[in-house]
N, C-alpha and C. Protein backbone atom coordinates (compact mmCIF):
# COMPACT_ATOMS: atom_id res chain seq x y z
N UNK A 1 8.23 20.43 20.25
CA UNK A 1 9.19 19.36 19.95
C UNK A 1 9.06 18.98 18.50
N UNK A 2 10.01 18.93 17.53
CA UNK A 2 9.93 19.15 16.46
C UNK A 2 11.08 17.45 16.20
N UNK A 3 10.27 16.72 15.61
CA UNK A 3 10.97 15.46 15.59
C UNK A 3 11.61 15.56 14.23
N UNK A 4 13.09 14.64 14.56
CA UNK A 4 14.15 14.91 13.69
C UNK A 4 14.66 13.67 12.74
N UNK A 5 14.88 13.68 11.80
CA UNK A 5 15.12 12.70 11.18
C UNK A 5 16.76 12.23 11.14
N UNK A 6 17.21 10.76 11.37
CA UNK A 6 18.43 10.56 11.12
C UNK A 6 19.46 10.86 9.59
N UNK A 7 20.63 11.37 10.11
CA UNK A 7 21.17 11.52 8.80
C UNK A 7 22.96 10.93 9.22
N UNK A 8 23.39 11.14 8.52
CA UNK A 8 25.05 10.21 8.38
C UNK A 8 25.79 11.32 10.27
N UNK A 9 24.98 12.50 10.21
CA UNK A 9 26.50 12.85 11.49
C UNK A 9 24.88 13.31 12.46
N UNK A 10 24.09 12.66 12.91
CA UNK A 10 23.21 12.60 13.55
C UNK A 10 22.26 12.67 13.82
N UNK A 11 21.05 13.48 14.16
CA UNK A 11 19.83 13.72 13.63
C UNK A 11 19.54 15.36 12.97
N UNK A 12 18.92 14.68 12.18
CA UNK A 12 18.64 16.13 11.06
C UNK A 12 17.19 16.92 11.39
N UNK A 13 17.56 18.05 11.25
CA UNK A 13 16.00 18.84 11.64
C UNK A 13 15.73 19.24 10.41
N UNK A 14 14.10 19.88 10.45
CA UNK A 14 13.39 19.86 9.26
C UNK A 14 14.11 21.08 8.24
N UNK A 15 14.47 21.99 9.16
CA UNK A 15 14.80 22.88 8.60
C UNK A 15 16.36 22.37 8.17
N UNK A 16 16.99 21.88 8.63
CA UNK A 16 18.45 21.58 7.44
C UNK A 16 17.54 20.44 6.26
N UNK A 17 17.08 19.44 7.15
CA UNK A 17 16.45 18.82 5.50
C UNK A 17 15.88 19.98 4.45
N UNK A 18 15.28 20.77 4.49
CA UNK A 18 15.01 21.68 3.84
C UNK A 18 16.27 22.30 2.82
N UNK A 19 16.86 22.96 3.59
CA UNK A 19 18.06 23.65 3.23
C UNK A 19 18.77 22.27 2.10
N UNK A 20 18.96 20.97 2.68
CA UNK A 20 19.64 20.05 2.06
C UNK A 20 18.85 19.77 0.22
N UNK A 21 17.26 19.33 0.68
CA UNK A 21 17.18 19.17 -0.32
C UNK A 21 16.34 20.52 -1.57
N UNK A 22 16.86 21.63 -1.49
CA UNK A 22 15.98 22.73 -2.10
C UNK A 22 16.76 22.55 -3.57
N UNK A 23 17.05 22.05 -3.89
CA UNK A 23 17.79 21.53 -5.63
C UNK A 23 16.50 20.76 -6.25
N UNK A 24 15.69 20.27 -4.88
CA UNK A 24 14.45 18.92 -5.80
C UNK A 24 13.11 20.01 -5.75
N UNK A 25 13.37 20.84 -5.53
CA UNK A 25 12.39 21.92 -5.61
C UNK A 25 11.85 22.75 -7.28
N UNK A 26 12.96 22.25 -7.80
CA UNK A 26 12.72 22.86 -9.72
C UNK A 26 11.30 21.54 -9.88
N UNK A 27 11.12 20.60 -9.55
CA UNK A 27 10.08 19.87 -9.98
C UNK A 27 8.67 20.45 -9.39
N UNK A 28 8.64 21.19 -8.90
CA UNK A 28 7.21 21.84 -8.57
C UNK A 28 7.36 23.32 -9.55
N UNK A 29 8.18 23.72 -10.01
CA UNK A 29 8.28 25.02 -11.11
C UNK A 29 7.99 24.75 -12.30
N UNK A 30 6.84 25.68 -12.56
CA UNK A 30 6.15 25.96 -13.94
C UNK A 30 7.05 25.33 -15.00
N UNK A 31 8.56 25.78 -15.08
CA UNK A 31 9.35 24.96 -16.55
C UNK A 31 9.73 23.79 -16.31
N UNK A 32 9.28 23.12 -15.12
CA UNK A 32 9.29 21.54 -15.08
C UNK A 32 8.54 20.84 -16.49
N UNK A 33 8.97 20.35 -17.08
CA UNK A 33 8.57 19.27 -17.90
C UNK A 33 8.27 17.95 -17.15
N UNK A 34 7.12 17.26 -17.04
CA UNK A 34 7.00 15.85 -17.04
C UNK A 34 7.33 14.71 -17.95
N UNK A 35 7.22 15.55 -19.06
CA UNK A 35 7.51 14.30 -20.32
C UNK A 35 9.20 14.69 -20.09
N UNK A 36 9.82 15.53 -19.83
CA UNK A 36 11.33 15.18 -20.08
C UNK A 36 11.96 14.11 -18.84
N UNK A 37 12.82 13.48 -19.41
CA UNK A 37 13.60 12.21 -18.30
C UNK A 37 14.49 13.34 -17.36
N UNK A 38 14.22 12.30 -16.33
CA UNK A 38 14.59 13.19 -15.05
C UNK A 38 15.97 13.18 -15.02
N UNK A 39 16.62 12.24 -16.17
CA UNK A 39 17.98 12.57 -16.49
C UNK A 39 18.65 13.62 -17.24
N UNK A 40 17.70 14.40 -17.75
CA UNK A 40 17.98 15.52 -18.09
C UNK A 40 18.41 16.98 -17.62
N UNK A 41 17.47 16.20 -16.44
CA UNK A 41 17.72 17.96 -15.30
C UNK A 41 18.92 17.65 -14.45
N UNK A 42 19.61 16.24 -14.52
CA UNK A 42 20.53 15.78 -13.82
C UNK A 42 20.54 15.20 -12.67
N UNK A 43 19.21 14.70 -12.72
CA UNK A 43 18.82 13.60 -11.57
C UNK A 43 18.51 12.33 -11.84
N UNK A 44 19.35 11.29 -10.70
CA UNK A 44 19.98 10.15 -11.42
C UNK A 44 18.66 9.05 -10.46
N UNK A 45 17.71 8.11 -11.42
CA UNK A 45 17.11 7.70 -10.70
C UNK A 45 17.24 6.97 -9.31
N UNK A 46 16.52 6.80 -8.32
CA UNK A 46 17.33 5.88 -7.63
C UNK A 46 16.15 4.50 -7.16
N UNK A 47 16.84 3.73 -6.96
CA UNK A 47 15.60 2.48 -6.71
C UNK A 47 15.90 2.16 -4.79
N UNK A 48 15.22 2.47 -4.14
CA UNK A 48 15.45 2.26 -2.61
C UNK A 48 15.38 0.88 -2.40
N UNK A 49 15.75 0.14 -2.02
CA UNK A 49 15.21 -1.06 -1.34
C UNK A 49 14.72 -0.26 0.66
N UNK A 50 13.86 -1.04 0.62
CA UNK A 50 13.20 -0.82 2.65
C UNK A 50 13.61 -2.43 3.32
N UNK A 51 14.04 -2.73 4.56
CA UNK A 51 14.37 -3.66 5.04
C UNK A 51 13.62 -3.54 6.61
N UNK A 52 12.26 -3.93 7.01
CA UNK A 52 12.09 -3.89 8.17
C UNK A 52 12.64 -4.65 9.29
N UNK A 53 13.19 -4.52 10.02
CA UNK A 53 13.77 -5.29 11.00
C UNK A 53 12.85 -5.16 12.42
N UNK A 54 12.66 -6.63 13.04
CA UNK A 54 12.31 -6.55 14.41
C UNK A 54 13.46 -7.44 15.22
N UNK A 55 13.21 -7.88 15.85
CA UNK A 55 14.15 -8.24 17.47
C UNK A 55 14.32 -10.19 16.64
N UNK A 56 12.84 -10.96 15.87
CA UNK A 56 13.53 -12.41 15.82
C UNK A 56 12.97 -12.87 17.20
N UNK A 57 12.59 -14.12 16.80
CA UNK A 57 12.39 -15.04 18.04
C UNK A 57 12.16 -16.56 17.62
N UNK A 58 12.28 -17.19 18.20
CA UNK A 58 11.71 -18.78 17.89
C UNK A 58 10.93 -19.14 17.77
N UNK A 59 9.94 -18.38 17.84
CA UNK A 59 8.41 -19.35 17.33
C UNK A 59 7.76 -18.21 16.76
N UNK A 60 8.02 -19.76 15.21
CA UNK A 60 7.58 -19.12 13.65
C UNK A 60 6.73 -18.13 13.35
N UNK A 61 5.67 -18.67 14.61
CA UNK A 61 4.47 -17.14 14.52
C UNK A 61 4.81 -16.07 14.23
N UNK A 62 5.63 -15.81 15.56
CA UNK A 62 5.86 -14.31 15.63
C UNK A 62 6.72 -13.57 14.56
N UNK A 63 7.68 -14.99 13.86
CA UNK A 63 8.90 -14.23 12.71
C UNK A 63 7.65 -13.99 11.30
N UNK A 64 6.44 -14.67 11.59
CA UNK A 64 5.35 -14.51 10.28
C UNK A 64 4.76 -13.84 10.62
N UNK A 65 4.89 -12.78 11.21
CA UNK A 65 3.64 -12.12 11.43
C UNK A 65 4.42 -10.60 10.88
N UNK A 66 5.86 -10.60 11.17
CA UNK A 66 6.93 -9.82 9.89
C UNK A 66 6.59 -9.37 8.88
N UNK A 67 6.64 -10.71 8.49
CA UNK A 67 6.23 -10.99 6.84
C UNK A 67 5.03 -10.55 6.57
N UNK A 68 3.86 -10.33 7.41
CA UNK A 68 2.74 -9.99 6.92
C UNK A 68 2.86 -8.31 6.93
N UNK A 69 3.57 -7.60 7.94
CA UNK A 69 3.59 -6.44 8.28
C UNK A 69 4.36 -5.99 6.72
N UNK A 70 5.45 -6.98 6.31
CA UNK A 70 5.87 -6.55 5.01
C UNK A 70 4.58 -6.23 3.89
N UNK A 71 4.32 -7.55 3.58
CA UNK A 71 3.50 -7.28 2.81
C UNK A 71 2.65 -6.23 2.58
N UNK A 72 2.36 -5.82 3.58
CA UNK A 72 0.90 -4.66 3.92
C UNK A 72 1.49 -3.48 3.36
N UNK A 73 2.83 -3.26 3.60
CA UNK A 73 3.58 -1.85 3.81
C UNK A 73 3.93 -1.94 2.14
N UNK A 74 4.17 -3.20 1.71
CA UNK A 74 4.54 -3.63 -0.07
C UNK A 74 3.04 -2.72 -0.56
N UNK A 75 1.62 -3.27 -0.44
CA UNK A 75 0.49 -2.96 -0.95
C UNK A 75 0.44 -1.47 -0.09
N UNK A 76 0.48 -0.91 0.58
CA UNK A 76 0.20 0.61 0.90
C UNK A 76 0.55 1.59 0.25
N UNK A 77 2.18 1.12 0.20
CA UNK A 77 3.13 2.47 -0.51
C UNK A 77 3.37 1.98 -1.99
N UNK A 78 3.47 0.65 -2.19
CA UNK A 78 3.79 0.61 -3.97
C UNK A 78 4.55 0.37 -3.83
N UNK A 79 5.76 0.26 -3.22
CA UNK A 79 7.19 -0.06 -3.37
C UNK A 79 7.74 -1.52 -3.63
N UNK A 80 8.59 -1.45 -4.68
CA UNK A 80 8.82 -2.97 -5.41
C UNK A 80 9.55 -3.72 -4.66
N UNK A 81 10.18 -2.63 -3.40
CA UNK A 81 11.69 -3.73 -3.05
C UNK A 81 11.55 -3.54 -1.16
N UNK A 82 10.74 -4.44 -0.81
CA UNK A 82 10.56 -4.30 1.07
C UNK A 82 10.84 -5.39 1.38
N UNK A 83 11.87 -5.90 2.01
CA UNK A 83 12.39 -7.09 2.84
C UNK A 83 12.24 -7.22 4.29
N UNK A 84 11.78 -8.11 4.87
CA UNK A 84 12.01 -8.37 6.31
C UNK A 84 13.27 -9.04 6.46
N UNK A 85 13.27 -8.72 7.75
CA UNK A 85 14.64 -9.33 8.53
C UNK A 85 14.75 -8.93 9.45
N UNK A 86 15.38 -10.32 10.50
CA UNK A 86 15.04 -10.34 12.15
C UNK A 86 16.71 -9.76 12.82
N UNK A 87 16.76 -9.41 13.67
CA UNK A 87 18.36 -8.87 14.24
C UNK A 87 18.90 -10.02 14.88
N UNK A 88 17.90 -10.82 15.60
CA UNK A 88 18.56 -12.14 15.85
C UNK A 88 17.58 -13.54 15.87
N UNK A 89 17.93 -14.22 16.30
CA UNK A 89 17.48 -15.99 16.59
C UNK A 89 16.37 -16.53 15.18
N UNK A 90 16.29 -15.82 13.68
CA UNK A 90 15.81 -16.28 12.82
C UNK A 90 16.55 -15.32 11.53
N UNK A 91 15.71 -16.46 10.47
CA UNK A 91 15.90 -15.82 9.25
C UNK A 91 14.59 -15.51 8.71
N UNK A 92 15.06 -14.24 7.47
CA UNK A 92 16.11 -13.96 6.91
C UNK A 92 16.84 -12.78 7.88
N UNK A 93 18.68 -12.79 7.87
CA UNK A 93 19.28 -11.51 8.85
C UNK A 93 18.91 -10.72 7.75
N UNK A 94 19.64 -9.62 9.03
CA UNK A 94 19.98 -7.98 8.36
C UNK A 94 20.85 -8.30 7.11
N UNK A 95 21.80 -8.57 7.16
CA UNK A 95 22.92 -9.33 6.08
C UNK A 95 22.14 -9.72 4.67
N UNK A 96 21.08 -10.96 5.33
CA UNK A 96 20.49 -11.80 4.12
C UNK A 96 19.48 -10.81 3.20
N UNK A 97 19.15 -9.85 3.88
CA UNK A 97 18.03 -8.68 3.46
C UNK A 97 19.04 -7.44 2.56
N UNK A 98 20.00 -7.29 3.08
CA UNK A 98 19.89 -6.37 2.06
C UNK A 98 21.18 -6.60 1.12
N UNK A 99 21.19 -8.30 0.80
CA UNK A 99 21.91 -8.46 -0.29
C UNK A 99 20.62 -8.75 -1.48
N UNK A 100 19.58 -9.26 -0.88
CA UNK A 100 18.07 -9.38 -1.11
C UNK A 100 18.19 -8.12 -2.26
N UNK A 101 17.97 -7.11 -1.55
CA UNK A 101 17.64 -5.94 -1.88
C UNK A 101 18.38 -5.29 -3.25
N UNK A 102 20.14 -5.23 -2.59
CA UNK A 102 20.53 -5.27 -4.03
C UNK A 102 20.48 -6.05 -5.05
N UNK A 103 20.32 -7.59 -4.87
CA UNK A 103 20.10 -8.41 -5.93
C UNK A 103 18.70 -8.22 -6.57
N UNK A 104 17.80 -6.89 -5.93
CA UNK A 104 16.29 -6.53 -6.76
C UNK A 104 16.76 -5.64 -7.51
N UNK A 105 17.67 -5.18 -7.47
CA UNK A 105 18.25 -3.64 -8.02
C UNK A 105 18.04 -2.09 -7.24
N UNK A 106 18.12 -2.66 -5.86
CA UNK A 106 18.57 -1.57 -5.10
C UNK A 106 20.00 -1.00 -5.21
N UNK A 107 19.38 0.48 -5.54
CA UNK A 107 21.05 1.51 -5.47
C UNK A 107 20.65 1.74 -4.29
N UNK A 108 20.34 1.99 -3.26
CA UNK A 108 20.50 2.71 -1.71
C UNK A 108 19.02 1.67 -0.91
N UNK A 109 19.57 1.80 -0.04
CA UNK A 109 18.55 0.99 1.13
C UNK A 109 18.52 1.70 2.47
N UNK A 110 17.14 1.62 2.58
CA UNK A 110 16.24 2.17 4.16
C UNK A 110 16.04 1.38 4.96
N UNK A 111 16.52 1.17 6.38
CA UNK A 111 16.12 0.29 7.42
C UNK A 111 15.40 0.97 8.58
N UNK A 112 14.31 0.07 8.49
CA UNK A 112 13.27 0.62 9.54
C UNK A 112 13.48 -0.62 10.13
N UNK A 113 13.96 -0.07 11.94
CA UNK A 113 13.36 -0.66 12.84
C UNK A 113 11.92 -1.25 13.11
N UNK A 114 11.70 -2.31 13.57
CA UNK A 114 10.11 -2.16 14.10
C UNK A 114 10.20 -2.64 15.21
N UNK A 115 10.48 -1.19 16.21
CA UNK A 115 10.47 -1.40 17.67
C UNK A 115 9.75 -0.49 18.09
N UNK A 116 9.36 0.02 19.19
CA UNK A 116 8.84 0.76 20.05
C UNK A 116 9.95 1.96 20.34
N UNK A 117 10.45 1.01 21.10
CA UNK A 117 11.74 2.70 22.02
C UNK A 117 13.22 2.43 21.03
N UNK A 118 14.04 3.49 21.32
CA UNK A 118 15.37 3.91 20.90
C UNK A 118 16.20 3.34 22.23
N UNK A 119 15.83 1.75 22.79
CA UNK A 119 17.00 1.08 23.18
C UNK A 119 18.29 0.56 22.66
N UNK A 120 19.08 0.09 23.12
CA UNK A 120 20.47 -0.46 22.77
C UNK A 120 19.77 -0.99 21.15
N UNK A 121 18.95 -1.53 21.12
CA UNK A 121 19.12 -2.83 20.14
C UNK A 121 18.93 -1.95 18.37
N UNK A 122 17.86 -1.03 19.10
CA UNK A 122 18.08 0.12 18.29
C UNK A 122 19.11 1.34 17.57
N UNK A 123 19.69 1.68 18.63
CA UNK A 123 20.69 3.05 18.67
C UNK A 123 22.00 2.69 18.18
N UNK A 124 22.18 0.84 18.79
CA UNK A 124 23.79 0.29 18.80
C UNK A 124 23.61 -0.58 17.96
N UNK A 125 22.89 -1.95 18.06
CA UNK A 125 23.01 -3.31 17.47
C UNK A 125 22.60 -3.82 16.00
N UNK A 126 21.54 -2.67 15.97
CA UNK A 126 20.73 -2.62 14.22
C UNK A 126 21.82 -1.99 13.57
N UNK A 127 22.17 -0.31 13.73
CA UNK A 127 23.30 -0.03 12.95
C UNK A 127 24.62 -0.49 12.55
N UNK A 128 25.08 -1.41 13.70
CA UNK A 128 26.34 -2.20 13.59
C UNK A 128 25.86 -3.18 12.72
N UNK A 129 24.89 -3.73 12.92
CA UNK A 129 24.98 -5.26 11.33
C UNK A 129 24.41 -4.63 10.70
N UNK A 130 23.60 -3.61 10.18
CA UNK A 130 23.21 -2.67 8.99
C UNK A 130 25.10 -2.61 8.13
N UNK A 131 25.84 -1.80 9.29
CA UNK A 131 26.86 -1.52 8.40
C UNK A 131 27.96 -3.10 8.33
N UNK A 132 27.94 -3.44 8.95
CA UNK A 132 28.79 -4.79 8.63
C UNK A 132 28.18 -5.28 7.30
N UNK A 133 26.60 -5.55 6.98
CA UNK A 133 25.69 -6.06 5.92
C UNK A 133 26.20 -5.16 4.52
N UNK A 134 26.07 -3.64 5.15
CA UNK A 134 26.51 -2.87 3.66
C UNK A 134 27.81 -2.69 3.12
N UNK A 135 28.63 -2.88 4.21
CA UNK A 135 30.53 -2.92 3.79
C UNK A 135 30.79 -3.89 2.59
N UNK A 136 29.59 -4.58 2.13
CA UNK A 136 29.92 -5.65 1.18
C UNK A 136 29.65 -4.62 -0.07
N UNK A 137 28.78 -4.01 -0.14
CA UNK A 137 28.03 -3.62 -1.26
C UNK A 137 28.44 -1.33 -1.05
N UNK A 138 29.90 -1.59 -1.20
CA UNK A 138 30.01 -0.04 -1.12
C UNK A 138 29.58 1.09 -2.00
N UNK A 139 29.07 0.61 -3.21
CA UNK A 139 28.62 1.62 -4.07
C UNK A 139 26.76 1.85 -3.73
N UNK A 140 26.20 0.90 -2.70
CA UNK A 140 25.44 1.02 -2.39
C UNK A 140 24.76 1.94 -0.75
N UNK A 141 24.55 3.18 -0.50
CA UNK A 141 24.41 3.99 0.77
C UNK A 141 22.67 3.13 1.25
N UNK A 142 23.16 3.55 2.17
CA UNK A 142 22.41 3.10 3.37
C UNK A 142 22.03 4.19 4.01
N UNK A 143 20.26 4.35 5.31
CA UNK A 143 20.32 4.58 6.66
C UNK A 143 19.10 4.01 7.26
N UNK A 144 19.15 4.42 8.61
CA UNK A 144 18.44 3.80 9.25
C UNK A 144 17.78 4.89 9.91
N UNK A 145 16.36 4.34 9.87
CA UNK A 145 15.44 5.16 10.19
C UNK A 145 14.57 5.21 11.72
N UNK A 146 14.22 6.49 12.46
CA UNK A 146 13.66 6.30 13.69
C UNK A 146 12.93 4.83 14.33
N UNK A 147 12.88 4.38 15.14
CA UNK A 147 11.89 3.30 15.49
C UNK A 147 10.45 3.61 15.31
N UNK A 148 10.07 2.46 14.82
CA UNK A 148 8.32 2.81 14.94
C UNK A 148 7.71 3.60 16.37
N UNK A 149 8.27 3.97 17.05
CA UNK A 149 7.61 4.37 18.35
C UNK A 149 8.07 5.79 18.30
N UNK A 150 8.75 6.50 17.43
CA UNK A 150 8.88 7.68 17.59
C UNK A 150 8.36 8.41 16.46
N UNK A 151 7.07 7.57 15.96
CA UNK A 151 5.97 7.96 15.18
C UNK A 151 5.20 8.67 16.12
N UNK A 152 4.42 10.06 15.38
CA UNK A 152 3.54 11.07 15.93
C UNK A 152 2.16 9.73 15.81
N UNK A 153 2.01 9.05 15.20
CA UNK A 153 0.90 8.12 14.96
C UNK A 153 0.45 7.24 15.95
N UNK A 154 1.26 7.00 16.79
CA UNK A 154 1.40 6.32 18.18
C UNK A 154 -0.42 6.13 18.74
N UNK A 155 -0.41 7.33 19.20
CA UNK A 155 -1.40 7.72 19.89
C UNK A 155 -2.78 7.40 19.37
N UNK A 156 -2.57 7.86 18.13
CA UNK A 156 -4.32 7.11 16.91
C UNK A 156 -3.97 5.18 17.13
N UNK A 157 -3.03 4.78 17.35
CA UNK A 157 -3.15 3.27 17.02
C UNK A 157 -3.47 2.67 18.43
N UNK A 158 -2.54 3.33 19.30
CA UNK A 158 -3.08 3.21 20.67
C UNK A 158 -4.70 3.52 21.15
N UNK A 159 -5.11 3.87 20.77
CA UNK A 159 -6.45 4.27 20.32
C UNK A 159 -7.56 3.66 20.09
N UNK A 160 -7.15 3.22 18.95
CA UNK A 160 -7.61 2.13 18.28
C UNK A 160 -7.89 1.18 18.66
N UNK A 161 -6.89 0.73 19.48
CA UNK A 161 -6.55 -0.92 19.47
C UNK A 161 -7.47 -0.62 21.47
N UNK A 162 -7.77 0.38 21.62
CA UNK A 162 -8.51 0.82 22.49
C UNK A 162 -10.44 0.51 22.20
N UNK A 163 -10.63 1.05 21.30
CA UNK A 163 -11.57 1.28 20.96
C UNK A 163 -12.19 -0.30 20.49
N UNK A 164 -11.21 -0.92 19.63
CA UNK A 164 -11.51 -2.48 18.92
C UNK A 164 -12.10 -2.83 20.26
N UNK A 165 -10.78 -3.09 21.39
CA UNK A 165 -11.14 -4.09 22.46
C UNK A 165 -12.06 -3.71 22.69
N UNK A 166 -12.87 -2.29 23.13
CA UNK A 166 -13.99 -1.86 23.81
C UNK A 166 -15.28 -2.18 22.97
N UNK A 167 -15.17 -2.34 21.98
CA UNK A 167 -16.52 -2.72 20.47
C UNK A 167 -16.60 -4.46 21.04
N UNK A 168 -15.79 -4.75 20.80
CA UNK A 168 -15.54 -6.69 20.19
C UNK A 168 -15.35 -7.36 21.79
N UNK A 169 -14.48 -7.19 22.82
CA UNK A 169 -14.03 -7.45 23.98
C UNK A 169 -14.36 -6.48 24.77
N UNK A 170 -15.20 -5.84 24.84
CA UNK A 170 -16.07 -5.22 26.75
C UNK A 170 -14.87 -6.04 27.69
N UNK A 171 -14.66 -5.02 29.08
CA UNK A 171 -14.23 -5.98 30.22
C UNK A 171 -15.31 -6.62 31.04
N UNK A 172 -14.96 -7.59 31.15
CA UNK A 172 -16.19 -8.28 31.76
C UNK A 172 -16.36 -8.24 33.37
N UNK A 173 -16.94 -9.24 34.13
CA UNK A 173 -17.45 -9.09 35.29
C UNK A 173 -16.06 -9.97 35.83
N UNK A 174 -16.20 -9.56 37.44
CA UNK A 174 -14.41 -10.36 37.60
C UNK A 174 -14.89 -11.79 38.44
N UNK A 175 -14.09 -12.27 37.44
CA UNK A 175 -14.74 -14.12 38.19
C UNK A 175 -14.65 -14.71 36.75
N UNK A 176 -14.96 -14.05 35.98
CA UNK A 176 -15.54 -14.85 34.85
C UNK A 176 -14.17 -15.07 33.51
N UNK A 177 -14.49 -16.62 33.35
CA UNK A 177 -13.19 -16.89 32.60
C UNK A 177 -12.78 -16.51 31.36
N UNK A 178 -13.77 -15.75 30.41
CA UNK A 178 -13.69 -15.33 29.30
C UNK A 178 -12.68 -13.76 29.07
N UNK A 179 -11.58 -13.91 28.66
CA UNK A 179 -10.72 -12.63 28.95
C UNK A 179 -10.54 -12.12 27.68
N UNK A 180 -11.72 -12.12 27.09
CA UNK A 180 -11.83 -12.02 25.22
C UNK A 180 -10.36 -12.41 24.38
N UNK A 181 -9.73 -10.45 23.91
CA UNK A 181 -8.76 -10.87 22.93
C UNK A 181 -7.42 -11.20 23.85
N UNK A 182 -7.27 -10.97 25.36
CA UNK A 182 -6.50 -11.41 25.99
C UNK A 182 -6.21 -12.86 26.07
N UNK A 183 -7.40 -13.68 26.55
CA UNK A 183 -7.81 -14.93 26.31
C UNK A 183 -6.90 -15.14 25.10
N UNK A 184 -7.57 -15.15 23.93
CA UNK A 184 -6.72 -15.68 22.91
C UNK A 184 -5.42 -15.82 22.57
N UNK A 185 -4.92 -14.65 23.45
CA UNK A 185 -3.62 -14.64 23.17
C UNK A 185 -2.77 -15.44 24.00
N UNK A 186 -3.57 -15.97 24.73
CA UNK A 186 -2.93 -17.05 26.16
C UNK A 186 -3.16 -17.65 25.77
N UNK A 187 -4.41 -18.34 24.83
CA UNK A 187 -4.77 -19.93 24.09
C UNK A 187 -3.35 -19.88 23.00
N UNK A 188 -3.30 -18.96 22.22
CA UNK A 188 -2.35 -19.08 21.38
C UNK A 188 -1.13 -19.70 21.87
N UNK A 189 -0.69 -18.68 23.21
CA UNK A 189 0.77 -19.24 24.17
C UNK A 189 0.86 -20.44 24.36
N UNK A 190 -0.12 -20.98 24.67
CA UNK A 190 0.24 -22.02 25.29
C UNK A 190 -0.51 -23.02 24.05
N UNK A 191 -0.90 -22.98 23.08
CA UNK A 191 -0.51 -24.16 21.95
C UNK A 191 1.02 -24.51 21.48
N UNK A 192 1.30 -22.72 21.53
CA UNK A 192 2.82 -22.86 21.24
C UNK A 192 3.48 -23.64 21.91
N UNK A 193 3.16 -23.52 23.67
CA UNK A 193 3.87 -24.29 24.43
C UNK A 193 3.70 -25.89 24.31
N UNK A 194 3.01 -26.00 23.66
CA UNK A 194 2.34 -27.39 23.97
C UNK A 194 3.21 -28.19 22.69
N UNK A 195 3.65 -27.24 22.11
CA UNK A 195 4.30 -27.54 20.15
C UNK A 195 6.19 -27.36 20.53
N UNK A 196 6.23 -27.37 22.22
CA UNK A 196 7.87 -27.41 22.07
C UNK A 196 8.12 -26.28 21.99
N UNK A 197 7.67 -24.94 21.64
CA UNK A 197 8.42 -23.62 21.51
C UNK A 197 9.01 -23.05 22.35
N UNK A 198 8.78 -23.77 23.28
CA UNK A 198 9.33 -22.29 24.55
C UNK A 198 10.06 -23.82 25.78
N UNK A 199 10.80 -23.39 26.66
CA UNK A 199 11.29 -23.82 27.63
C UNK A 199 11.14 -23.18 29.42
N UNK A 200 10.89 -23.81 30.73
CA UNK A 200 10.69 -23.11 31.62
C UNK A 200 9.54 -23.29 32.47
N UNK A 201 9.60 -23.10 33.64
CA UNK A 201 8.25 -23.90 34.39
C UNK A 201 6.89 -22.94 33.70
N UNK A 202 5.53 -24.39 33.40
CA UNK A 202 4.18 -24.11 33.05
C UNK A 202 4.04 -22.52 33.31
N UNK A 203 3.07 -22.40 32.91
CA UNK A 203 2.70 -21.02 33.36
C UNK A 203 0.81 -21.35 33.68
N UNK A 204 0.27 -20.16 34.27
CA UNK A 204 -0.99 -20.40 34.97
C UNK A 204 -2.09 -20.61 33.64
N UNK A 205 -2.84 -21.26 33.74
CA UNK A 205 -3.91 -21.26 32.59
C UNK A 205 -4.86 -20.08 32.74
N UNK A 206 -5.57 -19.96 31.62
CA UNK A 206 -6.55 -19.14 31.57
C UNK A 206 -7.52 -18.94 32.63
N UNK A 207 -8.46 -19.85 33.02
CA UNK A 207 -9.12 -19.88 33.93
C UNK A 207 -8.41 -19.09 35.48
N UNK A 208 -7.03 -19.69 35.41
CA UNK A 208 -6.80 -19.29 36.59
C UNK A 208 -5.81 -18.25 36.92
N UNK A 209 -5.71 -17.49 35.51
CA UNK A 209 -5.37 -16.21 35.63
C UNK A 209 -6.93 -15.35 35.79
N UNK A 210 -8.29 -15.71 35.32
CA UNK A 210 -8.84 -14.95 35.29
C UNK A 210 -9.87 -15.35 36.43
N UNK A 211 -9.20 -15.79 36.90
CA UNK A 211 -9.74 -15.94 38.63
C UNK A 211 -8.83 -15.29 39.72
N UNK A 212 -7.37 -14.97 38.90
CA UNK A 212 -6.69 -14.05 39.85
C UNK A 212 -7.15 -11.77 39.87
N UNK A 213 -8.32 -12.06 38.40
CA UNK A 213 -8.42 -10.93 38.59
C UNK A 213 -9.77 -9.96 39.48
């Protein structure tokens, strides 16, 4: 299974990307010059803006925790121009991001999902306000890129986040109320709940979820 990358009339395999871009191939040949401007060989720079998008929700946490995933991906790759933006119930939109983007001096912009699967919200709802967002800015191209879940990387993070719990959080003995990083994440819930975020009957406390196990 040879995973394919999106392109304007559907998904592209490695081998047409190949075929597409063998013109950027003179930069690995011996009469490449480095000191000459890459406007010389007739390649016109381009500045990408990246726009990660997730799903949005109402409590601030989760729309900041975006922002941090931005940041990280800003310090990893170097890239001057990475915007977040939620598809719905916060800001900044898809819209607000990649006028963002061109107002950094983006000529073309990349939207990465940050979802898991290639559901509706993915396949249909991101690309429709992607292109409603870029119809403003037509000298500027656009695409949108696989979901995070149809990364080969999957499996090392899954892994991982295997291995952490098993170092830091052991499963414990059953009775006992300490549900390590699970725990926390139910203390977290329910501060939220306690702060107005959410609506809908209580939900079970800690203790007595971890007396149901």
């Amino acid at each position: 299974f040879a995973l394919a990358l999106p392109c304007a009339f559907g998904f592209e395999t490695a081998s047409r990307r190949s075929s597409r871009f063998s013109h950027l191939r003179r930069f690995s040949e011996p009469d490449f010059d480095p000191r000459v401007s890459p406007h010389e060989y007739g390649v016109v720079e381009n500045t990408v803006g990246i726009i990660i998008v997730d799903h949005g929700s109402k409590r601030e946490a989760a729309n900041l925790r975006l922002d941090e995933v931005v940041d990280s991906v800003k310090r990893f790759s170097g890239r001057q121009i990475v915007e977040a933006a939620h598809m719905e119930l916060a800001a900044p939109s898809i819209k607000d991001a990649y006028s963002t983007c061109v107002e950094k001096g983006a000529t073309s912009v990349i939207v990465h999902p940050f979802f898991l699967s290639p559901g509706r919200h993915v396949t249909e709802d991101i690309p429709q306000l992607v292109s409603e967002a870029a119809s403003h800015f037509p000298d500027v191209p656009y695409q949108v890129t696989l979901p995070l879940g149809a990364s080969s990387m999957i499996p090392n993070l899954i892994e991982e986040a295997l291995a952490t719990t098993l170092q830091f959080y052991p499963p414990s003995a059953a009775g006992q109320p300490d549900m390590g990083f699970l725990g926390e994440i139910l203390r977290l819930a329910q501060e939220t709940q306690g702060e107005g975020g959410s609506v809908g009957p209580p939900r079970a406390s800690i203790e007595e979820l971890a007396g149901d196990q």
